[in-house]
C-alpha atoms as a PDB file:
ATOM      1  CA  UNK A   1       0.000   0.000   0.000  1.00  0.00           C
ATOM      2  CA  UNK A   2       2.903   2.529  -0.908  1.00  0.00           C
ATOM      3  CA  UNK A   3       1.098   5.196  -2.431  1.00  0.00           C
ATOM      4  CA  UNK A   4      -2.397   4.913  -0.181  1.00  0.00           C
ATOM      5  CA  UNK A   5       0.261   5.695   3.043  1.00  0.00           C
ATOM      6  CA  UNK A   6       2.402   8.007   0.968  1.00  0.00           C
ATOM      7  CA  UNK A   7      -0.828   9.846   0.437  1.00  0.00           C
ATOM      8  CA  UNK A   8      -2.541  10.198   3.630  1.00  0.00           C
ATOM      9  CA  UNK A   9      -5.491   8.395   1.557  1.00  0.00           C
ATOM     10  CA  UNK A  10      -8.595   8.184   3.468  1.00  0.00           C
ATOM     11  CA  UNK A  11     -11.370   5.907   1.854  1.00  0.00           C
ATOM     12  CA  UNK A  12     -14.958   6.500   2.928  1.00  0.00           C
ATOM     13  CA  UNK A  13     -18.647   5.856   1.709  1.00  0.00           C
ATOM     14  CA  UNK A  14     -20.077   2.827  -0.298  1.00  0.00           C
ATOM     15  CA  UNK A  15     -16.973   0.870  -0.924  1.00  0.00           C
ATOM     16  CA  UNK A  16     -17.118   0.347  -5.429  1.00  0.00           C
ATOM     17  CA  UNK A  17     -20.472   2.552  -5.740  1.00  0.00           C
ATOM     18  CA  UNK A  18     -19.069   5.185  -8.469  1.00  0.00           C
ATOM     19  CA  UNK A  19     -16.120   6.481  -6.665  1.00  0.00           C
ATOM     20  CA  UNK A  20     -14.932  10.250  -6.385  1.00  0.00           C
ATOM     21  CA  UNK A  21     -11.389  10.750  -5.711  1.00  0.00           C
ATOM     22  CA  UNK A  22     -11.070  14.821  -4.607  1.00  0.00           C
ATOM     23  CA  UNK A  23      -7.942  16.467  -5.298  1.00  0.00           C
ATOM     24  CA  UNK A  24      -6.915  19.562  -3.007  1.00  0.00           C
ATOM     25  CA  UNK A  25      -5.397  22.828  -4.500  1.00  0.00           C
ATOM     26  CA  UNK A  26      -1.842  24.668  -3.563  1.00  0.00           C
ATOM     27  CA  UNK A  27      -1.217  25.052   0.504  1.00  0.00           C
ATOM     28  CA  UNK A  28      -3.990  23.151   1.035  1.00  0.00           C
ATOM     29  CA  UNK A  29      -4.595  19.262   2.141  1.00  0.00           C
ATOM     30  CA  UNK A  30      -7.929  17.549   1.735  1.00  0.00           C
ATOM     31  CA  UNK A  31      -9.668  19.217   4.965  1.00  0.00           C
ATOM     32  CA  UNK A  32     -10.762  21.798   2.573  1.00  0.00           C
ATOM     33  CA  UNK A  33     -13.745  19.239   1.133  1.00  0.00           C
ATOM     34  CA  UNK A  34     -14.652  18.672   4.112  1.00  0.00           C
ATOM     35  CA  UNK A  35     -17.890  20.762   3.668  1.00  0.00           C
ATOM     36  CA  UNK A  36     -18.164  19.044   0.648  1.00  0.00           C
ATOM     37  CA  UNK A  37     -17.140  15.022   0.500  1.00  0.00           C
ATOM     38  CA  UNK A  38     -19.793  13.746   3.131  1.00  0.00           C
ATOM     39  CA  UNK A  39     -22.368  14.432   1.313  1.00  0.00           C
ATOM     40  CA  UNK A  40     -21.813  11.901  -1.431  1.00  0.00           C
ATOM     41  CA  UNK A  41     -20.248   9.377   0.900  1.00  0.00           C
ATOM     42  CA  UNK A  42     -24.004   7.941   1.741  1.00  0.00           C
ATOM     43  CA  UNK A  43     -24.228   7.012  -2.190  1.00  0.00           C
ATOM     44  CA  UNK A  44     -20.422   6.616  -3.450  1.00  0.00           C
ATOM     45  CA  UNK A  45     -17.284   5.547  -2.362  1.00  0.00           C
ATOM     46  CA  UNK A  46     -15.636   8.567  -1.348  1.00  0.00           C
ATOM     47  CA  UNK A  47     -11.167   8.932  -1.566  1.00  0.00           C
ATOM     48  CA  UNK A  48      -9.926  11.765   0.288  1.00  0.00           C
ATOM     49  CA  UNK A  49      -6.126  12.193  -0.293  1.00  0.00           C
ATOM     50  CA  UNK A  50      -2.977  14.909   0.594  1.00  0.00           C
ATOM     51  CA  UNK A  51      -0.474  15.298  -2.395  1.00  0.00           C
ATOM     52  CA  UNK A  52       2.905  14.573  -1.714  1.00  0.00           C
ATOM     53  CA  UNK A  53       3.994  17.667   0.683  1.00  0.00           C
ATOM     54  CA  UNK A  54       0.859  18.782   2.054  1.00  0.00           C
ATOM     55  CA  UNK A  55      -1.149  17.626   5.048  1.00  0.00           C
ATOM     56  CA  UNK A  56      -0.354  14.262   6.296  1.00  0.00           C
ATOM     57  CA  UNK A  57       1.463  13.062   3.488  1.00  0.00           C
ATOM     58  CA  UNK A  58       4.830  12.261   3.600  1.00  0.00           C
ATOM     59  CA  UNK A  59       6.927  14.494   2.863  1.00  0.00           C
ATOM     60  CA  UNK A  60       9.998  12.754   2.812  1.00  0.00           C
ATOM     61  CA  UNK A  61       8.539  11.933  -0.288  1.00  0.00           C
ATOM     62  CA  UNK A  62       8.457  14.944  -1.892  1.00  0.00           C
ATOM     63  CA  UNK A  63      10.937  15.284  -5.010  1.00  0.00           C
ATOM     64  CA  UNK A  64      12.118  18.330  -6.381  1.00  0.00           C
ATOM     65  CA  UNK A  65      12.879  16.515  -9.876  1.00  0.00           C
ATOM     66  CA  UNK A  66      10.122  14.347  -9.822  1.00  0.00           C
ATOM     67  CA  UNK A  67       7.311  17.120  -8.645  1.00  0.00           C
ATOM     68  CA  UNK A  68       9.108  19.829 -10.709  1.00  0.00           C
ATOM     69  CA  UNK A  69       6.285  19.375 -13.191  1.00  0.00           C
ATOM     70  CA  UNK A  70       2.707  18.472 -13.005  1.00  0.00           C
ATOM     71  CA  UNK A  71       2.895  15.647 -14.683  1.00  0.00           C
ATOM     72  CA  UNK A  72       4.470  14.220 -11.588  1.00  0.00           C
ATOM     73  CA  UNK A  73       2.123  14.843  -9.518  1.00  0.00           C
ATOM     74  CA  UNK A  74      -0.164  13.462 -12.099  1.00  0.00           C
ATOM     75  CA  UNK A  75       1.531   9.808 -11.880  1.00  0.00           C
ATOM     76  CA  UNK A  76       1.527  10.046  -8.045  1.00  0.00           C
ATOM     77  CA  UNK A  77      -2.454  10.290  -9.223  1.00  0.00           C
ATOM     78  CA  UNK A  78      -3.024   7.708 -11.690  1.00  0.00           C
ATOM     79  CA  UNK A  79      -0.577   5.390  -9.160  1.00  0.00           C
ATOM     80  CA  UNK A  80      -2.960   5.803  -6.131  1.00  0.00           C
ATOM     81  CA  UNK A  81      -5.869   5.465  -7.897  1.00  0.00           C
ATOM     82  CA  UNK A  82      -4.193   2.393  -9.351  1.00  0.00           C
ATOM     83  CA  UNK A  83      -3.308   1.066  -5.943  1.00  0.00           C
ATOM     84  CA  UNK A  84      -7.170   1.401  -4.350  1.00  0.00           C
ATOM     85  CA  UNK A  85      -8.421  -0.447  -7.281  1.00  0.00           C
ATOM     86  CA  UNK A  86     -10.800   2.112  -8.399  1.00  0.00           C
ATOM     87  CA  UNK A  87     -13.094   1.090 -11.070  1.00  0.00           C
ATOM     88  CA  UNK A  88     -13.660   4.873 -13.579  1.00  0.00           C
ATOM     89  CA  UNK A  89     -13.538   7.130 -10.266  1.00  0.00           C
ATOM     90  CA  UNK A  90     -14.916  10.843 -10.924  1.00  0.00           C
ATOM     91  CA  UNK A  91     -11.941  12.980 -10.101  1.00  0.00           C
ATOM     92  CA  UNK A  92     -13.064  16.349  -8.413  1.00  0.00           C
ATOM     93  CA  UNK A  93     -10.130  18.773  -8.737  1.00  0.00           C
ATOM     94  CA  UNK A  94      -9.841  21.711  -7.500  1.00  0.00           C
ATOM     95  CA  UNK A  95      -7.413  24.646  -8.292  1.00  0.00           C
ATOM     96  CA  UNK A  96      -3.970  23.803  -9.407  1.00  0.00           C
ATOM     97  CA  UNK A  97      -5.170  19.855  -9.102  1.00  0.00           C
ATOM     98  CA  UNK A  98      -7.301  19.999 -11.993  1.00  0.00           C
ATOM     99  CA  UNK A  99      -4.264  20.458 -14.861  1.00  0.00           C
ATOM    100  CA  UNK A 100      -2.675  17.470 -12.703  1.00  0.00           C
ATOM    101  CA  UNK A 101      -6.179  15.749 -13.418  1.00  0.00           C
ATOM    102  CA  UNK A 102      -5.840  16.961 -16.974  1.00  0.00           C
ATOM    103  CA  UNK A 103      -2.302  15.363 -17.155  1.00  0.00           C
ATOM    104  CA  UNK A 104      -3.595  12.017 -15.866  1.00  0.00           C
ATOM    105  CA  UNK A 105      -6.647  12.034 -17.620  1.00  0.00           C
ATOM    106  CA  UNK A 106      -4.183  12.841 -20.599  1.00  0.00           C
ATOM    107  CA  UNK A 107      -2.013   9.891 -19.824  1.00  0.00           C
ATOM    108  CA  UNK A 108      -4.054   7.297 -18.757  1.00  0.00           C
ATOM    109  CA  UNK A 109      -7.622   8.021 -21.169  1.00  0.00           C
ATOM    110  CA  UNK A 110      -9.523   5.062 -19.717  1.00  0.00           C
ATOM    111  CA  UNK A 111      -8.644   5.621 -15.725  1.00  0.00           C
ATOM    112  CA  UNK A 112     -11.820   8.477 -15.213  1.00  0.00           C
ATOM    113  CA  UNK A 113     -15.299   8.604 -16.045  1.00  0.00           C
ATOM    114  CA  UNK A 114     -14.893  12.242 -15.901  1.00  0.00           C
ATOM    115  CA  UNK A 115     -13.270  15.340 -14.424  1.00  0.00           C
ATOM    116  CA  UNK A 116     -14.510  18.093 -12.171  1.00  0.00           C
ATOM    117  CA  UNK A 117     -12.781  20.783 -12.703  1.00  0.00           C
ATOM    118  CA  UNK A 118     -13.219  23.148 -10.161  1.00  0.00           C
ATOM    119  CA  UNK A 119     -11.481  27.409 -10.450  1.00  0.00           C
ATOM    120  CA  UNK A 120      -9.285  25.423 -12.920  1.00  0.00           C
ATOM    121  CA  UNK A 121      -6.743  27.273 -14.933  1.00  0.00           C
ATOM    122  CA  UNK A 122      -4.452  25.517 -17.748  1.00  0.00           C
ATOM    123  CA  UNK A 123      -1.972  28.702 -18.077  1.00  0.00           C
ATOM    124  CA  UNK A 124      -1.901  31.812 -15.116  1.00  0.00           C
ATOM    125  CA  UNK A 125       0.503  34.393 -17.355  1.00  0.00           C
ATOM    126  CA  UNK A 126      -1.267  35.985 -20.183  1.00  0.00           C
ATOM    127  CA  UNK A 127      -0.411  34.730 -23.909  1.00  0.00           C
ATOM    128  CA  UNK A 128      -1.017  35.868 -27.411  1.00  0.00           C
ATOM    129  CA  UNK A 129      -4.744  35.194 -27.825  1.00  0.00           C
ATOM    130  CA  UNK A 130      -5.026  33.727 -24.644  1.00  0.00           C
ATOM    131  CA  UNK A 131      -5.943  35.575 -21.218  1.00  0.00           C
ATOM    132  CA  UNK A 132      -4.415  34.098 -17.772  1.00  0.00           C
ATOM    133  CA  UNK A 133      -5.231  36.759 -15.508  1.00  0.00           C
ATOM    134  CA  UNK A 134      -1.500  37.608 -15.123  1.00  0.00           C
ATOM    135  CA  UNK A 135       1.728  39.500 -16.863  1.00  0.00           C
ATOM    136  CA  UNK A 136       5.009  36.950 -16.288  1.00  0.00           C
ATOM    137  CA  UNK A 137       5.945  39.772 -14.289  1.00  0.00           C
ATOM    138  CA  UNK A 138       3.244  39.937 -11.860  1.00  0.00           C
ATOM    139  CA  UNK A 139       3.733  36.136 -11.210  1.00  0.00           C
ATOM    140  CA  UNK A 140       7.426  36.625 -10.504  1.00  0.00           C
ATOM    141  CA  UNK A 141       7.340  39.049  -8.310  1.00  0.00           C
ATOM    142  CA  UNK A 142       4.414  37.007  -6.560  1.00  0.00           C
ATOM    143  CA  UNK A 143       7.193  33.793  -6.029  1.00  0.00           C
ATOM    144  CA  UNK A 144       9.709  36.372  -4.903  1.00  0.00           C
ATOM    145  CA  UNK A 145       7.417  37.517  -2.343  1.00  0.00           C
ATOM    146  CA  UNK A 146       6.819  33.620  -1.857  1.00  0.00           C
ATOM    147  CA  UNK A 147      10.886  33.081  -1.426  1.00  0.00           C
ATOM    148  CA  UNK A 148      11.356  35.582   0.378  1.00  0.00           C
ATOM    149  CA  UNK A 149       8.710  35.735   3.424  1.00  0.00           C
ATOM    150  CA  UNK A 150       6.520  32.767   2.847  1.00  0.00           C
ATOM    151  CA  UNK A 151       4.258  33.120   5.866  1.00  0.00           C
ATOM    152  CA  UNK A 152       3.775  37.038   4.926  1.00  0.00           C
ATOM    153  CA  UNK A 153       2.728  35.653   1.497  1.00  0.00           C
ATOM    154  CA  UNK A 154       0.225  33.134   2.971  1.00  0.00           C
ATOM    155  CA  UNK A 155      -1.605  36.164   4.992  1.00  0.00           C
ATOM    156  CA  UNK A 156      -1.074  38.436   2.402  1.00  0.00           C
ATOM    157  CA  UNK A 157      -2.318  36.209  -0.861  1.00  0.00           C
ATOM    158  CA  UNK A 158      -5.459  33.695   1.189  1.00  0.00           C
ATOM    159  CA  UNK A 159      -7.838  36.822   1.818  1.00  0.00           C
ATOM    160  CA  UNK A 160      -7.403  37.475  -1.698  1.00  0.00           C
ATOM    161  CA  UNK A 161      -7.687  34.269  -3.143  1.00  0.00           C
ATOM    162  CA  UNK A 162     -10.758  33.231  -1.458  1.00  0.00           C
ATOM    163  CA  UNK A 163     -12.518  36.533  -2.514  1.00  0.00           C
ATOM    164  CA  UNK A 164     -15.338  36.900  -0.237  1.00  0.00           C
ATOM    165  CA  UNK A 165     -14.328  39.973   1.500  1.00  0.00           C
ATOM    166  CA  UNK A 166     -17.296  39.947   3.945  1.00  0.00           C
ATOM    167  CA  UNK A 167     -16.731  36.977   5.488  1.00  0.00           C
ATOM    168  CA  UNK A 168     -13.062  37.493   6.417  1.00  0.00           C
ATOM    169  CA  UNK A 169     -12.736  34.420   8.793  1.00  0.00           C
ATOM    170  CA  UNK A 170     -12.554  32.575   5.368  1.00  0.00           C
ATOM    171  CA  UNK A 171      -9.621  34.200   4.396  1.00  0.00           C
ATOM    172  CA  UNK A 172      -8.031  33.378   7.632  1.00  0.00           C
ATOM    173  CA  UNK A 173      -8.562  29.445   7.232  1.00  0.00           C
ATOM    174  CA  UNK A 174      -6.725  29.769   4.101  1.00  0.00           C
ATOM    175  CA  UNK A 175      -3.717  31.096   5.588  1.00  0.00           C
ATOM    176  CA  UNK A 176      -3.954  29.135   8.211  1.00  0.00           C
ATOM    177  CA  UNK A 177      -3.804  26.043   6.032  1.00  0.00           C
ATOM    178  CA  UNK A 178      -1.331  27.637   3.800  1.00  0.00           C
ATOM    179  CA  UNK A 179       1.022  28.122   6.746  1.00  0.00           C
ATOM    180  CA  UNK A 180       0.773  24.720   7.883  1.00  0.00           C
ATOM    181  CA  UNK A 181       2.261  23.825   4.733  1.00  0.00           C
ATOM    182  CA  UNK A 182       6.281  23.180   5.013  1.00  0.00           C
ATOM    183  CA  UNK A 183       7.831  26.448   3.489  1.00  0.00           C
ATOM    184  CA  UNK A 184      10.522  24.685   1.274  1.00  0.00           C
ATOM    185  CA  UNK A 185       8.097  22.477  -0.137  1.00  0.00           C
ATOM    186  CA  UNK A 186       5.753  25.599  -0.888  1.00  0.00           C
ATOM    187  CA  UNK A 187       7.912  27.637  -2.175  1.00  0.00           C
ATOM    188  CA  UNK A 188       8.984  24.731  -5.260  1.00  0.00           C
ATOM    189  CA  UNK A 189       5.250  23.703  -6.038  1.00  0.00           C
ATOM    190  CA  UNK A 190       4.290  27.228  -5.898  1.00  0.00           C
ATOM    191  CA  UNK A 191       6.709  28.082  -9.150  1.00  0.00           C
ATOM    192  CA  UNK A 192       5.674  24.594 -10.548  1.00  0.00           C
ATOM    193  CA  UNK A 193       2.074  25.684 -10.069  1.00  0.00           C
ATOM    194  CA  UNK A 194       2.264  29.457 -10.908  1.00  0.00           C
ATOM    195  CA  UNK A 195       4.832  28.964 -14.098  1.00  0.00           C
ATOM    196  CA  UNK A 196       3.111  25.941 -15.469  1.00  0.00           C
ATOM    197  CA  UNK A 197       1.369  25.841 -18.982  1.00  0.00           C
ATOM    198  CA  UNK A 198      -0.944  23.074 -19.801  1.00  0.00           C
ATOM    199  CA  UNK A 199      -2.979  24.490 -22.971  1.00  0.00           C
ATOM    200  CA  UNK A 200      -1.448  21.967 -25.129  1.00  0.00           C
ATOM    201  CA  UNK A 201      -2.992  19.336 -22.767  1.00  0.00           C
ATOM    202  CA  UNK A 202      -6.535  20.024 -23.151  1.00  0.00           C
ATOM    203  CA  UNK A 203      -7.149  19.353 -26.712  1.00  0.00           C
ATOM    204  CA  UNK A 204      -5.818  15.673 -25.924  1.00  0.00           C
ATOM    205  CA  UNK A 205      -8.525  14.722 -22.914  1.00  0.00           C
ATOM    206  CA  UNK A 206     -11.229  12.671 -23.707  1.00  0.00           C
ATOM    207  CA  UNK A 207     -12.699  12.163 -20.508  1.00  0.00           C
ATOM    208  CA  UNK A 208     -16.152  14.187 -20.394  1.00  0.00           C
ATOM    209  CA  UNK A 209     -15.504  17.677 -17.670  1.00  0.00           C
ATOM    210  CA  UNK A 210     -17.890  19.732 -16.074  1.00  0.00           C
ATOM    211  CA  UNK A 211     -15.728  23.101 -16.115  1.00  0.00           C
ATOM    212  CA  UNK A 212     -17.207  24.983 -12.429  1.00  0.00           C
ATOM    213  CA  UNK A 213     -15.735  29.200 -13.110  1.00  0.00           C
ATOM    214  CA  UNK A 214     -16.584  31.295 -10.014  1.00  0.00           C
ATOM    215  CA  UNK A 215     -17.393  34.985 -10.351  1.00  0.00           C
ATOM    216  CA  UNK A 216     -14.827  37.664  -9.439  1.00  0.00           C
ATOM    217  CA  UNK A 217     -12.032  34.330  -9.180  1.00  0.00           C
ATOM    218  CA  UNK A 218      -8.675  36.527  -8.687  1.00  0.00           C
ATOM    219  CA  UNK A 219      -6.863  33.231 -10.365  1.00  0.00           C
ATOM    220  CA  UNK A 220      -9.255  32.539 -13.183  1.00  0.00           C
ATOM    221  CA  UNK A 221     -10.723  35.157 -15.012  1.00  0.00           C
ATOM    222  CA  UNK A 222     -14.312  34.742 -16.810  1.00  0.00           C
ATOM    223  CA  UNK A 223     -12.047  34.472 -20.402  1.00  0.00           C
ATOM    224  CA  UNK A 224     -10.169  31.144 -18.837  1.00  0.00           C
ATOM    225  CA  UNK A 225     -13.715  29.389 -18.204  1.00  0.00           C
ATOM    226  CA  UNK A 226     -15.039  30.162 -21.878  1.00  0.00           C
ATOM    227  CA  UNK A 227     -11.300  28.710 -23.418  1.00  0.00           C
ATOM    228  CA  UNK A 228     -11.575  25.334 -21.919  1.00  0.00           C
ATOM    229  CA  UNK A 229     -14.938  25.014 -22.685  1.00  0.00           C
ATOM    230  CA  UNK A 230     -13.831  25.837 -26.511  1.00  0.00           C
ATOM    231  CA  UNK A 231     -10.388  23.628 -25.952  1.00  0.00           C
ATOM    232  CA  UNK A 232     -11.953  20.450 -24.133  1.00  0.00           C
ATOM    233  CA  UNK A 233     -13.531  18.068 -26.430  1.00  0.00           C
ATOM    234  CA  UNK A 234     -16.466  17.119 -24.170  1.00  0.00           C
ATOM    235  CA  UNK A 235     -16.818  19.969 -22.084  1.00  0.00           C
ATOM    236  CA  UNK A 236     -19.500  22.289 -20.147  1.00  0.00           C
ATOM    237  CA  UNK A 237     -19.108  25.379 -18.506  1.00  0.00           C
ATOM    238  CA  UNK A 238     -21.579  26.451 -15.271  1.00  0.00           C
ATOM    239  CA  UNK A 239     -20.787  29.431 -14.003  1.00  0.00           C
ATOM    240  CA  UNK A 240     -21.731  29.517 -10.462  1.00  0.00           C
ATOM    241  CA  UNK A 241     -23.121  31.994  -8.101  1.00  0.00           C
ATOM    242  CA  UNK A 242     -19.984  31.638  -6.068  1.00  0.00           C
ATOM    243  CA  UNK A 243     -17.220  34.181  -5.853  1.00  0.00           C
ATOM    244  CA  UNK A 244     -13.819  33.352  -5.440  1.00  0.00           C
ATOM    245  CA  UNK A 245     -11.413  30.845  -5.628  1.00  0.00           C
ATOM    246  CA  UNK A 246     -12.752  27.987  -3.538  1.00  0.00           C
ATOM    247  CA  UNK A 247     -16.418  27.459  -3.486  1.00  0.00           C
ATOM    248  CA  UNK A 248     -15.958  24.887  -1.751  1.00  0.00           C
ATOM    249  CA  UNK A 249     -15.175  26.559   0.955  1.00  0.00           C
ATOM    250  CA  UNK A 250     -17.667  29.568   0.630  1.00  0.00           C
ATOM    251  CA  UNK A 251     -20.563  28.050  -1.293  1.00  0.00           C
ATOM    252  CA  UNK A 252     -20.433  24.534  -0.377  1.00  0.00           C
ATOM    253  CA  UNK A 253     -24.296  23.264  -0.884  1.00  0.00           C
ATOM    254  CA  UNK A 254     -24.123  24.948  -4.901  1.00  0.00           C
ATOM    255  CA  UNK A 255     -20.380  23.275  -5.304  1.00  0.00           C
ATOM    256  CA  UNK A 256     -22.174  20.079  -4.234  1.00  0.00           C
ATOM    257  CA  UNK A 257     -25.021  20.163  -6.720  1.00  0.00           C
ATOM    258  CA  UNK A 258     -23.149  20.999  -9.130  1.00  0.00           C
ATOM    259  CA  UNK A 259     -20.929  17.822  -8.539  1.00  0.00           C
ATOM    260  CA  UNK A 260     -23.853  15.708  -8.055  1.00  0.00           C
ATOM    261  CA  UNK A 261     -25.801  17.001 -11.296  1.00  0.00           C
ATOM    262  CA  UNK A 262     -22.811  16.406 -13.406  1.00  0.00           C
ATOM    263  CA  UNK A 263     -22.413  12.249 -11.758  1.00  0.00           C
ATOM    264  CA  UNK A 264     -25.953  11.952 -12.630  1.00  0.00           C
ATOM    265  CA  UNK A 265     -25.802  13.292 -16.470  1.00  0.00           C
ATOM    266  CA  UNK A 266     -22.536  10.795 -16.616  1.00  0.00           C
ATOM    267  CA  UNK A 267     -24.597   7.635 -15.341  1.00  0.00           C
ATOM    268  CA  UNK A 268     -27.246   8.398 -17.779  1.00  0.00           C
ATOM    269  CA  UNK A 269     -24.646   8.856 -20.301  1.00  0.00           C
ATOM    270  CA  UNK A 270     -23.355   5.081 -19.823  1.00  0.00           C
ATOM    271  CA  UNK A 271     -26.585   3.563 -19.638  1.00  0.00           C
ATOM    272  CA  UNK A 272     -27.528   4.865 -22.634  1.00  0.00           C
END
């Protein structure tokens, strides 16, 4: 069981009933579904996991050559899922964890039934023709800050990243779980995360996505949403009610319809 301990995994629910495997974003660990996972774990068997560096994963683990790139964390994906013997699991990704989902979905075609992509964005520095939300310089001087004060980052970048500006103790839960995170270890996924470009990705996933864009999202402008749903093959796009970066944090019972909406239009889809 190397990767299930490697990866904190935690397997709940209906043991083989359609199983969704939920994939945390940067500085966080997989406390942040926790709003969100128990509702399906009455009808589905539910996988709860930490990538390699966060939460209670080990981080001995962690390596800088292997987890330089996505794609790593993508195989530390595909092998877990591997491992628990998941039969076409619905991967709900959030953040920086759905272009690792886009990877492995990319790599392995037949391993998901389909992707949730939630506040997903394939390419944060803006491109000829194609808008990230950020200019390359903005995003360095964002890792410098990172290098150089990490914890200052955390409480400077979580109240903006979760948006909500009314309900502030959200913002603070994000830092907090941001600076829980080991600093070295943030500091390397955050320029693996931040400098990462995964366009060239999308065109090659098969694997039918349900594409969840927040309003006033800080890390993935309203342009981002509408190119994935042209990019994707089998795409759709709902635009939620939710601001922000992390619904599922902040809007919780619409993230979870929305989840459980798209499972439904996929089981019709097979028995058809």
């Amino acid at each position: 069981m190397k990767y299930l301990a490697r990866h904190n995994v935690r397997r709940l629910g209906v043991v083989g009933h359609r199983p969704l495997v939920f994939a945390h974003g940067y500085g966080c660990d997989q406390q942040v579904w926790r709003h969100v996972a128990p509702a399906f774990e009455p009808r589905h068997e539910v996988l709860l996991f930490d990538h390699v560096g966060a939460g209670g994963s080990d981080l001995t683990a962690y390596d800088r050559q292997r987890h330089a790139t996505l794609e790593g964390h993508a195989r530390d994906l595909i092998a877990l899922c591997e491992e628990a013997g998941l039969q076409q699991p619905v991967l709900v990704a959030h953040s920086v964890s759905t272009m690792i989902g886009v990877v492995a979905a990319k790599l392995r075609p037949d391993l998901f039934s389909g992707l949730v992509l939630v506040a997903p964005n394939p390419c944060y520095i803006d491109q000829p023709g194609y808008t990230g939300g950020f200019q390359r310089q903005d995003v360095e001087e964002l890792l410098d800050t990172l290098d150089s004060n990490f914890f200052a980052w955390a409480r400077m970048m979580a109240p903006v990243i979760m948006g909500n500006p009314d309900r502030p103790e959200l913002g603070d839960g994000l830092a907090n779980s941001f600076c829980r995170t080991d600093p070295a270890i943030a500091r390397h996924f955050g320029r693996v995360t931040f400098l990462a470009d995964h366009r060239a990705d999308l065109p090659l996933v098969r694997t039918p996505c349900l594409v969840m864009q927040c309003a006033d999202d800080a890390l993935a402008p309203l342009a981002v949403g509408d190119y994935l749903q042209r990019t994707l093959p089998d795409a759709e796009l709902l635009r939620m009610k939710a601001t922000g970066h992390c619904p599922h944090l902040s809007a919780p019972a619409e993230t979870i319809a929305a989840i459980d909406g798209f499972v439904s239009r996929l089981a019709r889809r097979a028995a058809a």
